[in-house]
Protein backbone atom coordinates (compact mmCIF):
# COMPACT_ATOMS: atom_id res chain seq x y z
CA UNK A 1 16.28 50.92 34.47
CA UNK A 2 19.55 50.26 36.86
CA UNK A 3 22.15 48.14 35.98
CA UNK A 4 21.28 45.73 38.46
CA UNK A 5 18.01 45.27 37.28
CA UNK A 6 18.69 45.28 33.70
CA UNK A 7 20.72 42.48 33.89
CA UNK A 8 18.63 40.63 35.70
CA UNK A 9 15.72 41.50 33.06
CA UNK A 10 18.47 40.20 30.63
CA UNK A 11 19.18 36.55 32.68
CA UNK A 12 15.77 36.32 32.96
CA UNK A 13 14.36 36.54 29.11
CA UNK A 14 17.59 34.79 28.18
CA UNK A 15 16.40 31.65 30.25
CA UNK A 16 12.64 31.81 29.32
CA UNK A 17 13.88 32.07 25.15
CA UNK A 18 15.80 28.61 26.30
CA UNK A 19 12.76 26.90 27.57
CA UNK A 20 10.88 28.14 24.29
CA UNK A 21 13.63 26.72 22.23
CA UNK A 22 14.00 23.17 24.20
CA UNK A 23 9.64 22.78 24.33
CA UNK A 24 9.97 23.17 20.91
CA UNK A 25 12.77 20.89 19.93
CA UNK A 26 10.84 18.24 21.86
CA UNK A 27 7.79 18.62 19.75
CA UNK A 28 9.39 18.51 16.53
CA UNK A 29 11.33 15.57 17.09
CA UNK A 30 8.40 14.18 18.87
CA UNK A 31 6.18 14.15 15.85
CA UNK A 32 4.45 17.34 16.62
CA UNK A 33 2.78 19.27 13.78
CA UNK A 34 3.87 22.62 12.86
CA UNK A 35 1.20 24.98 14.03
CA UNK A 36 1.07 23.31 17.87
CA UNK A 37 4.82 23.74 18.37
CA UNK A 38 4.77 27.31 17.16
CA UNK A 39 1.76 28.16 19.05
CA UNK A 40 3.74 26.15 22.22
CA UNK A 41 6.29 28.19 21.75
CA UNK A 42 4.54 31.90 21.58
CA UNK A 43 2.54 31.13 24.59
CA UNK A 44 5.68 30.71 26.83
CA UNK A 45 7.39 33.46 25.74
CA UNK A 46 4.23 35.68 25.95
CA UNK A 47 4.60 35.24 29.66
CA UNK A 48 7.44 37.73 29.32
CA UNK A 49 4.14 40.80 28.33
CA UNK A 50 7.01 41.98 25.73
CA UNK A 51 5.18 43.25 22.58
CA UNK A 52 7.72 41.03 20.31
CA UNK A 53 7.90 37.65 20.16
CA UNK A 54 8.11 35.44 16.97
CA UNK A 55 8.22 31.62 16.54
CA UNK A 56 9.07 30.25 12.85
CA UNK A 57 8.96 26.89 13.10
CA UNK A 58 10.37 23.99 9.85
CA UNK A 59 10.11 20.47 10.01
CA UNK A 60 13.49 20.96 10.04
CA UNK A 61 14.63 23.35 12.17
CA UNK A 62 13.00 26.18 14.64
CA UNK A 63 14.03 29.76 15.09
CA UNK A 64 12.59 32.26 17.57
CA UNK A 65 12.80 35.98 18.63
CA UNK A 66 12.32 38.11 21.39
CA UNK A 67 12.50 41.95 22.12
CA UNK A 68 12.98 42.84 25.44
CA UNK A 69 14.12 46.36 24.58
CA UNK A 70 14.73 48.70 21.93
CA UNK A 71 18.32 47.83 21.49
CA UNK A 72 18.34 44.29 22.61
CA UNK A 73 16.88 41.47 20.81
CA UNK A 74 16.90 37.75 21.53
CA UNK A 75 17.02 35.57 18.41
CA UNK A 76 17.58 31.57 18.39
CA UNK A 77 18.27 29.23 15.39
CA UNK A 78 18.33 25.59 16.32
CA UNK A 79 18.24 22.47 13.91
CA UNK A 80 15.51 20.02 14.58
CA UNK A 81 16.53 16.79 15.72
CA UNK A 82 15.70 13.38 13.74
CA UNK A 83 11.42 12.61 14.04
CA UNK A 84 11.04 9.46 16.28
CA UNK A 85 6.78 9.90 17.17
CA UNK A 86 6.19 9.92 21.16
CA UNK A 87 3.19 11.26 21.96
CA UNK A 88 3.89 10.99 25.25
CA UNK A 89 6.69 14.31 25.43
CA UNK A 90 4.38 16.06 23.47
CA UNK A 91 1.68 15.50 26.21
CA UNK A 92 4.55 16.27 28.52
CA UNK A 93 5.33 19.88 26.80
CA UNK A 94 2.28 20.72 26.50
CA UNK A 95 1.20 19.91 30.53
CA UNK A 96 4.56 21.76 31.48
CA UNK A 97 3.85 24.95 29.22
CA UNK A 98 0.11 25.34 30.28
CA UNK A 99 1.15 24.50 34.41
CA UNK A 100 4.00 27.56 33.45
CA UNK A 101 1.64 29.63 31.97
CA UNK A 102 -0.70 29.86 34.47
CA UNK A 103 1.80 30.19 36.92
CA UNK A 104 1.74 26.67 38.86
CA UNK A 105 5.51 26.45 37.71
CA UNK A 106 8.30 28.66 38.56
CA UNK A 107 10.47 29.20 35.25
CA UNK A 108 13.60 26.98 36.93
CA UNK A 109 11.00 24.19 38.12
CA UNK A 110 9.44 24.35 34.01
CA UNK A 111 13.01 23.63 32.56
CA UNK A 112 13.87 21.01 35.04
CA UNK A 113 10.72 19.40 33.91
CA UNK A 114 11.34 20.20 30.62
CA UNK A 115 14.56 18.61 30.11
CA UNK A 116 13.21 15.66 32.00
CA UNK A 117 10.41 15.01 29.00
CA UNK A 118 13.42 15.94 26.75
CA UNK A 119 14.21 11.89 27.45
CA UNK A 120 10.71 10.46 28.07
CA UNK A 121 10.29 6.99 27.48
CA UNK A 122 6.80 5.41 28.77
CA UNK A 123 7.19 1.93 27.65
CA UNK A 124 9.82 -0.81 27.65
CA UNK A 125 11.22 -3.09 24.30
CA UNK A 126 8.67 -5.61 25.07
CA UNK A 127 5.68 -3.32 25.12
CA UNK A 128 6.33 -1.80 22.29
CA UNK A 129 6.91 -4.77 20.48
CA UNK A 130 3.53 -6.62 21.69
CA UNK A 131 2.31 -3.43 20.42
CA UNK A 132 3.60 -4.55 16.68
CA UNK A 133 2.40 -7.75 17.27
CA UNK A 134 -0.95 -6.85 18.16
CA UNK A 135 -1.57 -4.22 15.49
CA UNK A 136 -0.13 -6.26 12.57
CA UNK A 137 -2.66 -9.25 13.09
CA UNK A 138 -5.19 -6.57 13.85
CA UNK A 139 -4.99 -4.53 10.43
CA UNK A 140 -4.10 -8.14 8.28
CA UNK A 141 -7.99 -8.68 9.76
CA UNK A 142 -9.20 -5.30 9.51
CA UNK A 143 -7.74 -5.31 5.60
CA UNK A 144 -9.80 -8.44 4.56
CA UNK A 145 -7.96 -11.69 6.27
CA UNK A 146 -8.76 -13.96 7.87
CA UNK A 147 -8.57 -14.92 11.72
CA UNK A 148 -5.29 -17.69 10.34
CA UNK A 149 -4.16 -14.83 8.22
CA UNK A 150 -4.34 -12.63 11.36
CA UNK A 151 -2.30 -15.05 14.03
CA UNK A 152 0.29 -15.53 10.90
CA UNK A 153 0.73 -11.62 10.45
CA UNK A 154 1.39 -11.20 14.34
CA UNK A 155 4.20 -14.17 13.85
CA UNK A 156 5.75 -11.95 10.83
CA UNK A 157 4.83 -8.33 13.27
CA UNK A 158 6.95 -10.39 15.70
CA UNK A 159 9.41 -10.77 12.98
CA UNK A 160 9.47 -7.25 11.97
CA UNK A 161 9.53 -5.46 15.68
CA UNK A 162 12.82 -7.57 16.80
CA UNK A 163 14.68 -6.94 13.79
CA UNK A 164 14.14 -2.92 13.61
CA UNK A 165 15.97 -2.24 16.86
CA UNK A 166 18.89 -5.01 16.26
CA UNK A 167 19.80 -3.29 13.03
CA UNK A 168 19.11 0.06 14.05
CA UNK A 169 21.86 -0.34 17.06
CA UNK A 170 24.37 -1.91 14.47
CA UNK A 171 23.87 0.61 11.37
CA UNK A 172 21.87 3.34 12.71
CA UNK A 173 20.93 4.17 9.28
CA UNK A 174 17.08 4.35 9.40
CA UNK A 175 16.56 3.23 5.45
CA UNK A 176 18.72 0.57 5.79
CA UNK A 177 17.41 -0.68 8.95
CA UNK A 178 13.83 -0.39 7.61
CA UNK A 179 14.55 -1.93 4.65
CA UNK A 180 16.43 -5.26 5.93
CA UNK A 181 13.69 -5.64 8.77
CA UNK A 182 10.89 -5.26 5.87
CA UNK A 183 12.65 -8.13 3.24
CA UNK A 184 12.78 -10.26 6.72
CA UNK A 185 9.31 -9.91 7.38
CA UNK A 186 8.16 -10.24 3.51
CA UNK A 187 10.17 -13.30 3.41
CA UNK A 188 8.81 -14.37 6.89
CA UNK A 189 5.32 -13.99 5.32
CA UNK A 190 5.62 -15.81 2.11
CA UNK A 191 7.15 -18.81 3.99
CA UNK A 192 4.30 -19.03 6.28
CA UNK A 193 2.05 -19.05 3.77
CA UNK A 194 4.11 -21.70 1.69
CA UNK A 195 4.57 -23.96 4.74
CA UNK A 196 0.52 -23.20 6.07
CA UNK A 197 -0.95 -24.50 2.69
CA UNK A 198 1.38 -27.50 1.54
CA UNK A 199 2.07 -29.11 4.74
CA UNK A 200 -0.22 -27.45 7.84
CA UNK A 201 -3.73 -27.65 5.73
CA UNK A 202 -4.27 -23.93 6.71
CA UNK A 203 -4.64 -21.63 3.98
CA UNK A 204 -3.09 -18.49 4.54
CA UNK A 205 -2.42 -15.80 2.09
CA UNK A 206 0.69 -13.93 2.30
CA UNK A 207 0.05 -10.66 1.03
CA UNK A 208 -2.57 -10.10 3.58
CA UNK A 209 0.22 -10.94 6.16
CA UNK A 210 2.75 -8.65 4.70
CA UNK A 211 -0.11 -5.89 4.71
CA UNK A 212 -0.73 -6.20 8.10
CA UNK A 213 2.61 -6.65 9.38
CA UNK A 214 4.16 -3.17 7.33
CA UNK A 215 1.97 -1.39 9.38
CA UNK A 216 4.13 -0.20 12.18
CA UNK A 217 6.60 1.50 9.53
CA UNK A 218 3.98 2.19 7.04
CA UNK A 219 4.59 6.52 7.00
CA UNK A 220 0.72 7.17 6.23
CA UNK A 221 0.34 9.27 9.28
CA UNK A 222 3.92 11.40 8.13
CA UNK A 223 1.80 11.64 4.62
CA UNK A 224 -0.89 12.79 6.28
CA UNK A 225 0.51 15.65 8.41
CA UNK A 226 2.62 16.73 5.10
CA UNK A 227 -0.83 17.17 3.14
CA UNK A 228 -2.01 18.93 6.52
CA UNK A 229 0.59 21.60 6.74
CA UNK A 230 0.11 22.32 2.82
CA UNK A 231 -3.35 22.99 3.57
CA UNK A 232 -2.26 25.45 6.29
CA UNK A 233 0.02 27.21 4.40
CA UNK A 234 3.24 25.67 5.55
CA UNK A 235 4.62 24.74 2.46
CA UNK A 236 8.42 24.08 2.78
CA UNK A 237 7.61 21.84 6.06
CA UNK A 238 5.03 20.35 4.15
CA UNK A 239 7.40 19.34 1.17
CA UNK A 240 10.41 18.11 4.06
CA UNK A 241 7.55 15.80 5.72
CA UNK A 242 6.76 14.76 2.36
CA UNK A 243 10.23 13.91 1.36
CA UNK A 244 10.70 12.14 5.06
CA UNK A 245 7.51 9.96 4.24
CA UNK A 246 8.89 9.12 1.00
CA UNK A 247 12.35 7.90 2.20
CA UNK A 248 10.47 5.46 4.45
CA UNK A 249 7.96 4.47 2.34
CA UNK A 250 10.99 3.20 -0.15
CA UNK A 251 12.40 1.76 2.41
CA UNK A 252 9.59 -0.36 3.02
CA UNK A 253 9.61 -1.12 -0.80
CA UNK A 254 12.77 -1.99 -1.34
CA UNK A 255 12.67 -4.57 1.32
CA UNK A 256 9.19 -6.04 0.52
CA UNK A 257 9.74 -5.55 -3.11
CA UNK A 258 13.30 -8.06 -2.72
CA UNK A 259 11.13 -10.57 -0.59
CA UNK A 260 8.45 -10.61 -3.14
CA UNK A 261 11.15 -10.77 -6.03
CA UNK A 262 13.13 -13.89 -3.82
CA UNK A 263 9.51 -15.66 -2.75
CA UNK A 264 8.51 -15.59 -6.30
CA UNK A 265 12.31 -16.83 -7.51
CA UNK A 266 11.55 -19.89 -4.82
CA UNK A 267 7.97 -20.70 -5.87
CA UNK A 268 6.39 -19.11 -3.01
CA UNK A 269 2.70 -18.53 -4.09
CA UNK A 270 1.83 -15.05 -3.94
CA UNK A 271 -2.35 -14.70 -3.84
CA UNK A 272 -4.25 -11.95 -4.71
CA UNK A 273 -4.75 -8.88 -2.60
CA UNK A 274 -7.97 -6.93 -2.67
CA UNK A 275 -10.15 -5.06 0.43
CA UNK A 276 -14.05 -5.40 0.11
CA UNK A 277 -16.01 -5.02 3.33
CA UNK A 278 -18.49 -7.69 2.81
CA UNK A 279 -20.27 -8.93 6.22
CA UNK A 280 -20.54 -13.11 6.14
CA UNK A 281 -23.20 -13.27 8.41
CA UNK A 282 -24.77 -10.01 9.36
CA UNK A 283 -23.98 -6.02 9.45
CA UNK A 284 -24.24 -5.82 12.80
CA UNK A 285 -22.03 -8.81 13.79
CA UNK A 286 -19.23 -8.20 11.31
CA UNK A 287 -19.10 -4.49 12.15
CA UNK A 288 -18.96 -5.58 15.67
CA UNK A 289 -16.21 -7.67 14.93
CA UNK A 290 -14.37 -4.68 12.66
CA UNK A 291 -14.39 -2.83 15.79
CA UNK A 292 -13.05 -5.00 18.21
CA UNK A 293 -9.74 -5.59 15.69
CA UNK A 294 -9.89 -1.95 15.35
CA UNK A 295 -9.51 -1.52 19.27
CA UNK A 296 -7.24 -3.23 19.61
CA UNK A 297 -5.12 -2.24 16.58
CA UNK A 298 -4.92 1.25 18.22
CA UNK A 299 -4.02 -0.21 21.40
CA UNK A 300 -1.03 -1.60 20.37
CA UNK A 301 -0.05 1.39 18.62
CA UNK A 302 -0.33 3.79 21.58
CA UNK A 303 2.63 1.37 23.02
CA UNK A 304 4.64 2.62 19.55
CA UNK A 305 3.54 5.98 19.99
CA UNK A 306 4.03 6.34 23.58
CA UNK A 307 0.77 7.25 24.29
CA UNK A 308 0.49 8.25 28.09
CA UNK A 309 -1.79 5.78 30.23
CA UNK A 310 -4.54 7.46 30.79
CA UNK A 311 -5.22 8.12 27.18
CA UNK A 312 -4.80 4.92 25.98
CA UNK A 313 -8.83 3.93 26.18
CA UNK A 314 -9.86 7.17 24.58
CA UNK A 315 -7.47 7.37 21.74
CA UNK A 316 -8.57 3.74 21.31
CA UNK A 317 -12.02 4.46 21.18
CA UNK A 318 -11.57 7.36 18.73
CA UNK A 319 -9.61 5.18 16.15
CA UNK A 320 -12.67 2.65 16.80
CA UNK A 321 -14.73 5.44 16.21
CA UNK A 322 -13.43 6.08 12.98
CA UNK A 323 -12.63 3.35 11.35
CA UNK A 324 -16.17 1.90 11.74
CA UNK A 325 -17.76 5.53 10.17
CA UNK A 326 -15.47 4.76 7.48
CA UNK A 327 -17.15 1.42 7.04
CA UNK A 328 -20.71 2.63 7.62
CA UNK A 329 -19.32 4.80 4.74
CA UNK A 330 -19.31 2.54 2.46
CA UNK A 331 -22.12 0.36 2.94
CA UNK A 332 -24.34 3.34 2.06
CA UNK A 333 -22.64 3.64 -1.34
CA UNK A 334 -19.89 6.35 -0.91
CA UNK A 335 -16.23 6.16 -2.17
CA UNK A 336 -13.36 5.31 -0.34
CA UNK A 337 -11.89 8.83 -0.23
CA UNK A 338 -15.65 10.47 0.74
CA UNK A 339 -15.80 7.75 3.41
CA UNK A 340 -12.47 8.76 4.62
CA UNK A 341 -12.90 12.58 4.67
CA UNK A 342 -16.36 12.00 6.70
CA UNK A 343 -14.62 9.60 8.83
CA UNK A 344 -11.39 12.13 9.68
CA UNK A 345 -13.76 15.27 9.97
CA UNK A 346 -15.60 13.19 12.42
CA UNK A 347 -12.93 12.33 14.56
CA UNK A 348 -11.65 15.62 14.73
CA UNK A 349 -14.03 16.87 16.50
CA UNK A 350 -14.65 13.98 18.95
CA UNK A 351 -10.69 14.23 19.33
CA UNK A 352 -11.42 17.98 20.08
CA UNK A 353 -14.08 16.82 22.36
CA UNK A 354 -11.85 14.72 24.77
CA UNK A 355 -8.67 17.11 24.45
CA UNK A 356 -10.90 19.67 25.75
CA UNK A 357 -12.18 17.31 28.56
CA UNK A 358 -8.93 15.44 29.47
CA UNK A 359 -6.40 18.79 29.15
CA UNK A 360 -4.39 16.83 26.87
CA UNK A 361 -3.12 18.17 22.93
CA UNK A 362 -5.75 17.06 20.20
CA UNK A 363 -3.22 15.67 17.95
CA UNK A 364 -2.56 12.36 20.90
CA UNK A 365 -5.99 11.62 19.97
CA UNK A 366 -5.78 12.16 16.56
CA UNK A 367 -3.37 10.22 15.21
CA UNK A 368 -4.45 7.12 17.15
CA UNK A 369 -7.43 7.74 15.68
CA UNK A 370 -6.87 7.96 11.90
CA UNK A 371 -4.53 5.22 12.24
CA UNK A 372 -7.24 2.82 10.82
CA UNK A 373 -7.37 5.08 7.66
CA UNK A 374 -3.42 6.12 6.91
CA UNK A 375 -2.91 4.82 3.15
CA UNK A 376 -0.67 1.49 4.43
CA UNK A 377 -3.08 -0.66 2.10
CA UNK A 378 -2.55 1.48 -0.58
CA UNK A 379 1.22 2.06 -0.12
CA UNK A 380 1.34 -1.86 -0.51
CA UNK A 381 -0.51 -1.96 -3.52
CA UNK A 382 1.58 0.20 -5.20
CA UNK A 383 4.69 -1.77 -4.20
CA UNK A 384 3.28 -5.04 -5.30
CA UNK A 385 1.88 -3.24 -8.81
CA UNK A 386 5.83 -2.18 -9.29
CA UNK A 387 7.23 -5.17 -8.77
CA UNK A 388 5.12 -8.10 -9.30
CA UNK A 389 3.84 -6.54 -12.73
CA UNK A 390 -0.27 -6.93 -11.45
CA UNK A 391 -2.40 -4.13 -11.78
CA UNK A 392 -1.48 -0.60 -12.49
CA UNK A 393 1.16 1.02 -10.59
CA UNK A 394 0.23 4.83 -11.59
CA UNK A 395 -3.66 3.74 -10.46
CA UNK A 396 -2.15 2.63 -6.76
CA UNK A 397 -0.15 5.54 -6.11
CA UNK A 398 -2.69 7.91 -7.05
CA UNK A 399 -5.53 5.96 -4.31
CA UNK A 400 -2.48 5.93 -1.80
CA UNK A 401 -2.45 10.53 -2.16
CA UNK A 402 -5.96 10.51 -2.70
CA UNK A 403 -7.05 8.80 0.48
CA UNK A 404 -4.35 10.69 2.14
CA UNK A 405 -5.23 13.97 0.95
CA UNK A 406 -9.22 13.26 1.78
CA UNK A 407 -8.20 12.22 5.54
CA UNK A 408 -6.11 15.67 5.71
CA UNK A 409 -8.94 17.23 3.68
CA UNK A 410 -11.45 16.33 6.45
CA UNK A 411 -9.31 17.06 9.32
CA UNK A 412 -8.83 20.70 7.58
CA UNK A 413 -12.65 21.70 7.23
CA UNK A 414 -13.46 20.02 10.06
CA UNK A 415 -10.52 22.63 12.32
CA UNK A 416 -12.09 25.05 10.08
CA UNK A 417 -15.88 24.41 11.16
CA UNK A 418 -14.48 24.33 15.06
CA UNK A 419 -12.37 27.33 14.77
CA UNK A 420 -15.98 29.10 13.55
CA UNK A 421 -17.95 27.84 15.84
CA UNK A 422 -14.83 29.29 18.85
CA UNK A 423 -15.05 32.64 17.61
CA UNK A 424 -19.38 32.58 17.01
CA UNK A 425 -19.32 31.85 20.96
CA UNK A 426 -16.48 34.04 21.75
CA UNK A 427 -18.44 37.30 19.64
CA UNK A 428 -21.70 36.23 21.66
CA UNK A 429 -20.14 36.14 24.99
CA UNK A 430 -18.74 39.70 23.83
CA UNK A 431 -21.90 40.88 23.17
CA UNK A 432 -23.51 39.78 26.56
CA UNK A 433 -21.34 41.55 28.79
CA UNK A 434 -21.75 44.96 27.12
């Protein structure tokens, strides 16, 4: 090997390690699981043909290696940035590193690319926060309220969604900001429900608008992916995302548990909070119902998530999907955590289904479609058991990781039934050609 080309060799692997690294900062901080970033990040530098090349990827932090000779090795440590979920860069990374992969991109024209996803944003403020409004009266009426319940939750969603980003560009401290903007809206709730049944004749029930409203900070899906990478092995990201989820999730019960603490201090009535699926007129009409709110739940959540147009409708439809197995569920008599495994295991593989169809990463799918499912009712339960003094506090926590674990349970055997069925058709195909 000259000199000449050598270094070129050098510049070249040097550059492609960078576009590894900077894919898989994106994904991390993107809300990516663990395995897909890795694999992301193998794939691009196996366009090099060097035997060597390692990805270790944290929750935390990334580091990667190549060889592209016997005395020259390529290694990268880089710190993962602060999780803010946009589903929409991971789409991006994972167009750009398939298009560079099968050589419709240039390495130059991949990293200008990538570093244009690096600062993706799909949506505007006011999307995203008809998105909160949307799915907080959505899940208040998905949970067990009513359609008054529902327009008040959207009013205290409203609340929520233009608090978050005021604080956040004041304090940027994420518990504090979550915190403050979940009192507002707990206090927001109780109010409306005060000022709805004394002087409006409507009855409303606050804790069904508090329910709903928490949803767009509720961490179940950052619960689930934690249970999901314990399952896979990864351990120490498991017990970071776990951590993560459990900063937020005080957060959020800090600042409910003071508006609940203040409301009851005022008088504020504080009804009872309980989620039975129990059609008024008919199956078939209720569920229909069910799965129009669920629709339309996911919707506004793919504004949050930065879900890319185009797979706004299907990742709707999947959550839709899902949430009304879970339902079917338990009409025919099975527990909430059996309904929810079925339900995620489901999913999964229609998620796999239109990944595979629409060239897009299963996870966009995914987690708009489990959405329904993530523990937020539970979470809430367990904050109102702590600090109201109702109902067992150790009994709420323990449905909040059990329905959590079942949903990353399903998703698990589910991967595990698809990954068998991969390599059945890949050993046939195998065997036909010899």
């Amino acid at each position: 090997m000259t000199e000449q080309a050598e270094t070129r060799n050098s510049t070249y692997y040097h550059a492609l390690v960078d576009l590894a690294v900077l894919a898989g900062e994106i994904m991390m901080s993107s809300g990516a699981e663990t395995q897909r970033t890795e694999d992301t990040m193998i794939r691009i530098l196996s366009t090099s043909g060097l035997p060597r090349a390692d990805a270790f990827v944290l929750s935390t932090g990334l580091t990667l290696t190549l060889s592209y000779d016997p005395s020259h090795t390529i290694t990268v440590t880089r710190r993962a940035a602060s999780v803010s979920n946009n589903l929409g860069r991971v789409y991006e990374v994972n167009r750009i590193s398939r298009d560079f992969c099968d050589g419709r991109l240039t390495l130059e024209e991949a990293t200008a690319e990538m570093k244009k996803a690096r600062h993706l944003h799909l949506y505007n403020n006011p999307l995203k926060i008809l998105g909160g409004v949307l799915t907080s009266g959505t899940f208040s009426y998905m949970f067990g309220g009513t359609v008054a319940d529902a327009v008040a939750a959207m009013i205290c969603g409203l609340v929520l969604m233009l608090t978050m980003p005021m604080l956040q560009a004041r304090l940027n401290r994420a518990f504090v900001t979550t915190a403050i903007a979940s009192l507002m809206m707990a206090l927001s709730a109780t109010t409306l429900d005060f000022i709805g049944n004394n002087y409006l004749g409507i009855e409303l029930r606050s804790q069904y608008l508090i329910v709903g409203a928490m949803m767009p900070v509720v961490p179940g899906v950052a619960i689930t992916n934690a249970i999901r990478d314990m399952l896979q092995g990864d351990y120490v990201s498991a017990c970071a995302r776990i951590m993560d989820a459990f900063l937020t999730a005080a957060a959020v019960a800090v600042g409910v548990g003071l508006g609940l603490s203040i409301s009851r201090e005022l008088g504020f009535p504080l009804t009872g909070l309980s989620f039975v699926f129990a059609p008024s007129d008919s199956v078939g009409l209720q569920l229909l119902w069910e799965a129009i709110a669920a629709f339309i739940a996911a919707y506004g959540f793919c504004f949050l998530l930065e879900v890319p147009k185009r797979l706004i409708l299907p990742s709707s439809t999947a959550a839709t999907v899902c949430w009304i197995l879970y339902l079917l569920g338990g009409l025919m008599g099975f527990a909430s955590a059996w309904s929810a495994l079925l339900a995620s295991a489901a999913v999964y593989l229609f998620s796999y289904v239109l990944a595979r169809r629409l060239k897009a990463p299963v996870s966009v799918f995914l987690i708009v479609a489990i959405l329904p499912l993530v523990p937020g009712f539970n979470i809430y339960r367990t904050i109102y058991c702590m600090i109201i003094g109702e109902g067992s506090t150790a009994e709420a926590l323990a449905a909040t990781l059990l329905m959590a674990g079942a949903i990353a349970l399903g998703i698990f055997v589910a991967d595990l039934i698809n990954d068998l069925i991969k390599k059945t058709i890949k050993r046939k195909k195998i065997r036909h050609s010899v």
